[in-house]
C-alpha atoms as a PDB file:
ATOM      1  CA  UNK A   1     122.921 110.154  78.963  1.00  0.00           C
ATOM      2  CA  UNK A   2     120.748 113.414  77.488  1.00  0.00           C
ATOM      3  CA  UNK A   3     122.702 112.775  73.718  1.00  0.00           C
ATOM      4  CA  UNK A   4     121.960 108.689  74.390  1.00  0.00           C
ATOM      5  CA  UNK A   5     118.042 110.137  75.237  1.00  0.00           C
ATOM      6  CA  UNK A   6     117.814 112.015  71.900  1.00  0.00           C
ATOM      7  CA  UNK A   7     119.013 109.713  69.633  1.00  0.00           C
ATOM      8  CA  UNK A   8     115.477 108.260  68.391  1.00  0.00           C
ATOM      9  CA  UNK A   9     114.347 111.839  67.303  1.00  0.00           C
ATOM     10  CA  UNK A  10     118.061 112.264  65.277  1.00  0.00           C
ATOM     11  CA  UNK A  11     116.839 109.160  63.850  1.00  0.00           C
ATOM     12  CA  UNK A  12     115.773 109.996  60.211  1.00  0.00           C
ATOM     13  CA  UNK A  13     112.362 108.987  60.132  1.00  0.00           C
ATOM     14  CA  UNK A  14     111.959 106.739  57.434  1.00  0.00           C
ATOM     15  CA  UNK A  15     114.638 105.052  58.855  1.00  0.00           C
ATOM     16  CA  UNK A  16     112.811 104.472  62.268  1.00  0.00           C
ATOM     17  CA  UNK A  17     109.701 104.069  60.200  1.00  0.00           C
ATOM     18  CA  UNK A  18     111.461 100.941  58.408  1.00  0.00           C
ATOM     19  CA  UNK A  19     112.238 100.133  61.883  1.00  0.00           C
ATOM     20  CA  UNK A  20     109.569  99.717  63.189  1.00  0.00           C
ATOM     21  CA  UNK A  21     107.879  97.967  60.743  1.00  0.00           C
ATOM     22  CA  UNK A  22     110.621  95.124  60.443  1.00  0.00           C
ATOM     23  CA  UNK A  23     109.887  94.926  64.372  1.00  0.00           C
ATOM     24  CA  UNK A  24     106.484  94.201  64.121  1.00  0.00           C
ATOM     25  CA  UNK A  25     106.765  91.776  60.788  1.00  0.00           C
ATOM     26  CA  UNK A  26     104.679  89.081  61.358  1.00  0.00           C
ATOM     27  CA  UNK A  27     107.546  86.528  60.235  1.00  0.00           C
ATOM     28  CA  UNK A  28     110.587  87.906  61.296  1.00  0.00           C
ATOM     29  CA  UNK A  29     109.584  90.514  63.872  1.00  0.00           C
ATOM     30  CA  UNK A  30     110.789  90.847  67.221  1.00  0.00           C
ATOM     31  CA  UNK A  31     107.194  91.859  68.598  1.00  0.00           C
ATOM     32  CA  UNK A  32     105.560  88.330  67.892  1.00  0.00           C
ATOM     33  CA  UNK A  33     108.201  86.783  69.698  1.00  0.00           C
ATOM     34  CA  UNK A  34     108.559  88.924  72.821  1.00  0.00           C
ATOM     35  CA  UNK A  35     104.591  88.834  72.999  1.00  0.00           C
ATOM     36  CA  UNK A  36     105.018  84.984  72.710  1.00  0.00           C
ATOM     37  CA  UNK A  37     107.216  84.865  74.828  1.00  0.00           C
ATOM     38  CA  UNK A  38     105.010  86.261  77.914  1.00  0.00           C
ATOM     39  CA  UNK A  39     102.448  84.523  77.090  1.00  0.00           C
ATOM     40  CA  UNK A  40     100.399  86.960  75.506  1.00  0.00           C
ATOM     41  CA  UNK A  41     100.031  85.225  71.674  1.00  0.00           C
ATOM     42  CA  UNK A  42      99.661  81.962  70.619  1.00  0.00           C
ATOM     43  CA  UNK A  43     100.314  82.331  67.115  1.00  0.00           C
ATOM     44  CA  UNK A  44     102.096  85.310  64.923  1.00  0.00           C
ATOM     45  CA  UNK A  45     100.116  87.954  64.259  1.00  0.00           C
ATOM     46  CA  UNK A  46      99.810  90.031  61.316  1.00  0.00           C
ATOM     47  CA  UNK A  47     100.106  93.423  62.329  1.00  0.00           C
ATOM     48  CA  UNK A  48      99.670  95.137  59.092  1.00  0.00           C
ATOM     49  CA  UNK A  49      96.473  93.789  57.968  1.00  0.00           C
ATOM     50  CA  UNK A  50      94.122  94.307  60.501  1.00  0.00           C
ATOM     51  CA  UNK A  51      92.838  98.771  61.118  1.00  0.00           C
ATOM     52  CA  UNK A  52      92.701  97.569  64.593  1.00  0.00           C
ATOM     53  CA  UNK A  53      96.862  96.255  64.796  1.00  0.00           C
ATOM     54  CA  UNK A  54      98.226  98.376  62.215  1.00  0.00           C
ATOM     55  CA  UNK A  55      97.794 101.909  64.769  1.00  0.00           C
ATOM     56  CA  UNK A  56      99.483  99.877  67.371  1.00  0.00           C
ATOM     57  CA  UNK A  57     103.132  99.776  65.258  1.00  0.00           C
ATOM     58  CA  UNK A  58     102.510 103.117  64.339  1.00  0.00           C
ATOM     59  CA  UNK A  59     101.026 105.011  67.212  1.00  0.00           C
ATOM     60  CA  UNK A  60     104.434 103.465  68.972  1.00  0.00           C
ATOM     61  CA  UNK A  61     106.954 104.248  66.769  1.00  0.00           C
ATOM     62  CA  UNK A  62     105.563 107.716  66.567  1.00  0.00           C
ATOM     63  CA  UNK A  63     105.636 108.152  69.939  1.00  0.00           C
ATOM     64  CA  UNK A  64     109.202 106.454  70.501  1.00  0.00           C
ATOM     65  CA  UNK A  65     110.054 109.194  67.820  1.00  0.00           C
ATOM     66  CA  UNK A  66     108.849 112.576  69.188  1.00  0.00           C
ATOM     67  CA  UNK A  67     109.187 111.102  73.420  1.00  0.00           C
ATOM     68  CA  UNK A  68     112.822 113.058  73.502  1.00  0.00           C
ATOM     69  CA  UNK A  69     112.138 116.165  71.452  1.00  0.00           C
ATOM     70  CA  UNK A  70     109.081 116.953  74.072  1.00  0.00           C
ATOM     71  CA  UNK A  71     111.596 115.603  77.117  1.00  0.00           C
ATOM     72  CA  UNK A  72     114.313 118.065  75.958  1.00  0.00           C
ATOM     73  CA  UNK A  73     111.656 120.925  76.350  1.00  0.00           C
ATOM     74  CA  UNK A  74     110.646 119.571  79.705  1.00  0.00           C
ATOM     75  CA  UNK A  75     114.170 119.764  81.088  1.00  0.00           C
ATOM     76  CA  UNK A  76     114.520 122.698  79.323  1.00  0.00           C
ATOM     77  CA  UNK A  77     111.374 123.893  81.573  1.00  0.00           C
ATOM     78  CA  UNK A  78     112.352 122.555  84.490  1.00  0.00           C
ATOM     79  CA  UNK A  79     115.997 123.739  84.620  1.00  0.00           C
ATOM     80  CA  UNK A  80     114.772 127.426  84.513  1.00  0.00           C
ATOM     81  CA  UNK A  81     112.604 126.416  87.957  1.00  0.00           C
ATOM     82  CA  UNK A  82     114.302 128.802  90.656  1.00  0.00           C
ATOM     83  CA  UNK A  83     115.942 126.113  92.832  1.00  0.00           C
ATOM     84  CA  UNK A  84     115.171 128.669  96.008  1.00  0.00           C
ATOM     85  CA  UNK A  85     111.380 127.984  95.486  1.00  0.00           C
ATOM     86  CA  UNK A  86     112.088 124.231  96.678  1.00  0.00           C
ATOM     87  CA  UNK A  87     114.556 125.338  99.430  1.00  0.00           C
ATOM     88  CA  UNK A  88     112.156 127.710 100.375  1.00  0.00           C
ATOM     89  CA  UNK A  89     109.084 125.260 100.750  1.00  0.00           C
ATOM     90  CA  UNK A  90     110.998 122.430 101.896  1.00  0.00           C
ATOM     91  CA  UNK A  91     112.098 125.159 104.860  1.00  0.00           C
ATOM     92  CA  UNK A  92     108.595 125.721 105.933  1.00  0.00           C
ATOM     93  CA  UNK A  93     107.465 121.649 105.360  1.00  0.00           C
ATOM     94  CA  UNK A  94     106.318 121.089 102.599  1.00  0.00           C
ATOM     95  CA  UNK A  95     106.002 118.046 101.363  1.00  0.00           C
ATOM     96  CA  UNK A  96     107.743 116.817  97.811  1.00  0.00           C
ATOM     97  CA  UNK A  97     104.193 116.227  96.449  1.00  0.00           C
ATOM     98  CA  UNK A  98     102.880 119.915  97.590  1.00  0.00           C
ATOM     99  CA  UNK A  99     106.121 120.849  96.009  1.00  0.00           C
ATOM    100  CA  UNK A 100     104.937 119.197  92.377  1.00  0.00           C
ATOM    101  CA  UNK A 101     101.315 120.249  92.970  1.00  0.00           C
ATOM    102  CA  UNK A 102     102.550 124.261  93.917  1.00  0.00           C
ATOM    103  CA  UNK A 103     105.403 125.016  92.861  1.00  0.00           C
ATOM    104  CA  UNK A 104     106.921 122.367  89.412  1.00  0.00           C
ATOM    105  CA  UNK A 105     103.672 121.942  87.501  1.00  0.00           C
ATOM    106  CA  UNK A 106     102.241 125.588  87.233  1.00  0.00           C
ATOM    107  CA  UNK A 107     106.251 126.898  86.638  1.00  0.00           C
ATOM    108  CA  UNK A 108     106.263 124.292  84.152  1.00  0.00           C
ATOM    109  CA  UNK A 109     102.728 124.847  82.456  1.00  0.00           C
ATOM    110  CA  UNK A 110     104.543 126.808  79.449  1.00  0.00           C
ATOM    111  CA  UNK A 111     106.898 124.542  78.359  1.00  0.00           C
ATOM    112  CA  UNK A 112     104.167 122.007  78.815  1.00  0.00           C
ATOM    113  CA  UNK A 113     102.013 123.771  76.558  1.00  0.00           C
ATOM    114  CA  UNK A 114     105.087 124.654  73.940  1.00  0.00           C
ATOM    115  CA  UNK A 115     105.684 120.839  74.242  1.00  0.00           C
ATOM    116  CA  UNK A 116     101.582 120.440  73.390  1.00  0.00           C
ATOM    117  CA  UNK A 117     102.111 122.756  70.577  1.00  0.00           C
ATOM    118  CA  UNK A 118     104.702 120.687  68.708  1.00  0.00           C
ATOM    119  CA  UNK A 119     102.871 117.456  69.335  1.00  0.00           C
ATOM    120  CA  UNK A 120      99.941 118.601  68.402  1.00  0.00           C
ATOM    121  CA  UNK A 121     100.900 120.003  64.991  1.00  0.00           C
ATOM    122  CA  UNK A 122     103.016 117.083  64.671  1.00  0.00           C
ATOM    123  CA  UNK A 123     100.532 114.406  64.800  1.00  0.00           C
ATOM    124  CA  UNK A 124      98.234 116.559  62.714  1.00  0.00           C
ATOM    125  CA  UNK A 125     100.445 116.544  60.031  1.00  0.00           C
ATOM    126  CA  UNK A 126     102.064 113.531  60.315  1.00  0.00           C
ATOM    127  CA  UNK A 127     102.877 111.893  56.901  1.00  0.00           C
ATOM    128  CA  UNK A 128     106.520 109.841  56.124  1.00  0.00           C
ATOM    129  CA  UNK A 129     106.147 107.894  59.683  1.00  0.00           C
ATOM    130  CA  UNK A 130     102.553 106.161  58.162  1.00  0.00           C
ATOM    131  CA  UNK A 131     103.667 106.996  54.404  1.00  0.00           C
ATOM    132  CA  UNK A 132     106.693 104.153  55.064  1.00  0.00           C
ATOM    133  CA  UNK A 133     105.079 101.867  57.657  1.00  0.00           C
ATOM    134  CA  UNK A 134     101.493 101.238  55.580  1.00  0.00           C
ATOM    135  CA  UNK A 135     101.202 103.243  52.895  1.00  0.00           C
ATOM    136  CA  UNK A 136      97.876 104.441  54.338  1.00  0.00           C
ATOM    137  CA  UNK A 137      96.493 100.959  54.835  1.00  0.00           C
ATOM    138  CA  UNK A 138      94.704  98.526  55.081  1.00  0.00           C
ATOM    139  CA  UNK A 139      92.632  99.984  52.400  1.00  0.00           C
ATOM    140  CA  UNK A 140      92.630 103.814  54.114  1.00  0.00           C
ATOM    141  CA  UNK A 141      92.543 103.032  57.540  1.00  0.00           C
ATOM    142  CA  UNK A 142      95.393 104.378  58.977  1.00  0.00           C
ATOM    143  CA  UNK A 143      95.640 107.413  56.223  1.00  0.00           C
ATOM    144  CA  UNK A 144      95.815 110.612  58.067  1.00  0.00           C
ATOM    145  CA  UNK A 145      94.728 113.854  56.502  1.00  0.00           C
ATOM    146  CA  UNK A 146      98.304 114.476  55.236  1.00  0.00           C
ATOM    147  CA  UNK A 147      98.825 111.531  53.560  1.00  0.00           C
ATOM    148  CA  UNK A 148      95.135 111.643  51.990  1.00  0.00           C
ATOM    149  CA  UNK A 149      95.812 115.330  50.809  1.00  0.00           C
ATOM    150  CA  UNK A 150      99.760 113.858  48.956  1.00  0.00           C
ATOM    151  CA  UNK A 151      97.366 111.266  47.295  1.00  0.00           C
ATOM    152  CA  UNK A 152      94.349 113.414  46.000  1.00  0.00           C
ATOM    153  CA  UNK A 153      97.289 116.034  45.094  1.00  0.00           C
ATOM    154  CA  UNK A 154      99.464 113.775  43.278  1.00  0.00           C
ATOM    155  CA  UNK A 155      98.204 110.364  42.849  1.00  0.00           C
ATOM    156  CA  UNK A 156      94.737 110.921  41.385  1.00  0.00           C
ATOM    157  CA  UNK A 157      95.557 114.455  40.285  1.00  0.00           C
ATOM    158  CA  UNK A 158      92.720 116.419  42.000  1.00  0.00           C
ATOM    159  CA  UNK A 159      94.670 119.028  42.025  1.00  0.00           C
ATOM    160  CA  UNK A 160      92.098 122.136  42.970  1.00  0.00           C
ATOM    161  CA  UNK A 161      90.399 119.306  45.637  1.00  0.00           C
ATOM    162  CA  UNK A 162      93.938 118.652  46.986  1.00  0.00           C
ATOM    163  CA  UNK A 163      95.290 122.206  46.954  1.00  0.00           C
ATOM    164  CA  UNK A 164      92.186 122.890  48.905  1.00  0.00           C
ATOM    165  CA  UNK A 165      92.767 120.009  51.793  1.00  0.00           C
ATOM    166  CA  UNK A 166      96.182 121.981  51.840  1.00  0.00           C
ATOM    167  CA  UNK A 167      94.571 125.507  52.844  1.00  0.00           C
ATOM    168  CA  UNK A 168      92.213 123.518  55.587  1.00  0.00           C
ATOM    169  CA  UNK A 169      95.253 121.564  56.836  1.00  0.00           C
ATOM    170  CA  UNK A 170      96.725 125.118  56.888  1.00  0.00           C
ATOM    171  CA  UNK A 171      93.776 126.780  58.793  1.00  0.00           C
ATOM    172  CA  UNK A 172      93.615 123.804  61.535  1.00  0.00           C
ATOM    173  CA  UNK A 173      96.941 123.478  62.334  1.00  0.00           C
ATOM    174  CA  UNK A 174      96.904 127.948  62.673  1.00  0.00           C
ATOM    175  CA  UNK A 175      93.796 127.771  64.767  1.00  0.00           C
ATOM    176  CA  UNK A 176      95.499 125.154  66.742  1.00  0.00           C
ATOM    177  CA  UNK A 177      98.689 127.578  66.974  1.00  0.00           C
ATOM    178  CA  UNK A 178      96.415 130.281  68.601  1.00  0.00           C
ATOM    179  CA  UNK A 179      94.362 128.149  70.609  1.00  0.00           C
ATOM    180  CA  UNK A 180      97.391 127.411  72.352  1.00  0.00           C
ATOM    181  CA  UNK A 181      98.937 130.814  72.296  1.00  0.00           C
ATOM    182  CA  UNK A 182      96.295 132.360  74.324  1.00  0.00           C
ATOM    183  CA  UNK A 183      96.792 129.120  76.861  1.00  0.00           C
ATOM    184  CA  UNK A 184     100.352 130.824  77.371  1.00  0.00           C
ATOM    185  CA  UNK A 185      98.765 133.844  78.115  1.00  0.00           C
ATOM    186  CA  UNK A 186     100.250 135.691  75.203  1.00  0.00           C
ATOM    187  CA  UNK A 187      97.888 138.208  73.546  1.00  0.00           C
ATOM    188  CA  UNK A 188      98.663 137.961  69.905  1.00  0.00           C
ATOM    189  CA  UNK A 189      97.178 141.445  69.286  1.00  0.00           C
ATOM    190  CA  UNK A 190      98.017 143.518  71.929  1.00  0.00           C
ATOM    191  CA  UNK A 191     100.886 146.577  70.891  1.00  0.00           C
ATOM    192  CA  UNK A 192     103.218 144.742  73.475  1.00  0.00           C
ATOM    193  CA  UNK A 193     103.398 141.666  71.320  1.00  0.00           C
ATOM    194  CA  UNK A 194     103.725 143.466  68.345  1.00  0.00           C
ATOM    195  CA  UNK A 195     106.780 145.298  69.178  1.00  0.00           C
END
């Protein structure tokens, strides 16, 4: 079941990205017809023309992509959990929410934040997903800073303008890094660390 779970993120991503946007053509798309279907459209919609519908394809086939990776850490989190905590607290009545409240969410609040690392950085930098699925459009609407940095670099040839988006995209996603890094609790400059 856990190797059936991961297979979206071993999914290459243009491949999912192609995907995704077959799923939500407007002629031959299986979204049209399930929303149809309930009731919820009357006619086909054109997903890809609109900045409003063209996030929805790809906020969801971004998120259908990365969902396992940031499971797998969960687990990951939540099998190192000391099972003797729960047998402890269920011996002296605690309930199974007190259990999640007390004892699962702050044991888990590391791999939570590791798993809000990745994402984070992730979405930041997100380019072959949006690259595939629009192209950036309609117009620039769904172009995120990635994909505008590839296309002052190497479309228009702005190359000192797009080398410098680079070293900003650099410095964000860093800050971001130690933002999160001192939400572990890890002191990046203490003599501990550095050993």
């Amino acid at each position: 079941m856990r190797a059936a779970v991961l297979v979206p993120w071993a999914i290459p991503t243009v491949v999912a990205a192609l995907l995704w946007r077959f799923m939500f053509d407007s002629q031959a798309g299986i979204a049209n017809v399930v929303l149809a279907d309930l009731g919820l459209l009357h006619h086909p919609l054109v997903w890809f023309v609109r900045a409003s519908t063209a996030w929805v394809p790809v906020i969801l086939a971004d998120v259908w992509k990365t969902t396992p990776f940031v499971g797998l850490l969960l687990l990951a989190g939540l099998q190192s959990i000391d099972r003797e905590l729960y047998e402890a607290a269920a011996t002296d009545g605690a309930s199974t929410w007190w259990q999640l409240r007390h004892i699962t969410i702050p044991l888990l609040k590391p791999a939570i934040l590791v798993a809000l690392i990745f994402r984070t950085l992730d979405a930041f930098r997100v380019f072959d997903l949006i690259y595939v699925m629009t192209g950036g459009g309609p117009g620039t609407s769904t172009e995120p800073v990635a994909l505008y940095t590839f296309n002052s670099l190497l479309q228009n040839l702005e190359f000192g303008y797009g080398a410098a988006l680079s070293v900003i995209i650099f410095l964000v996603t860093f800050g971001l890094a130690m933002v999160y890094m001192r939400g572990l609790g890890l002191d990046l400059g203490s003599p501990r660390t550095r050993r």
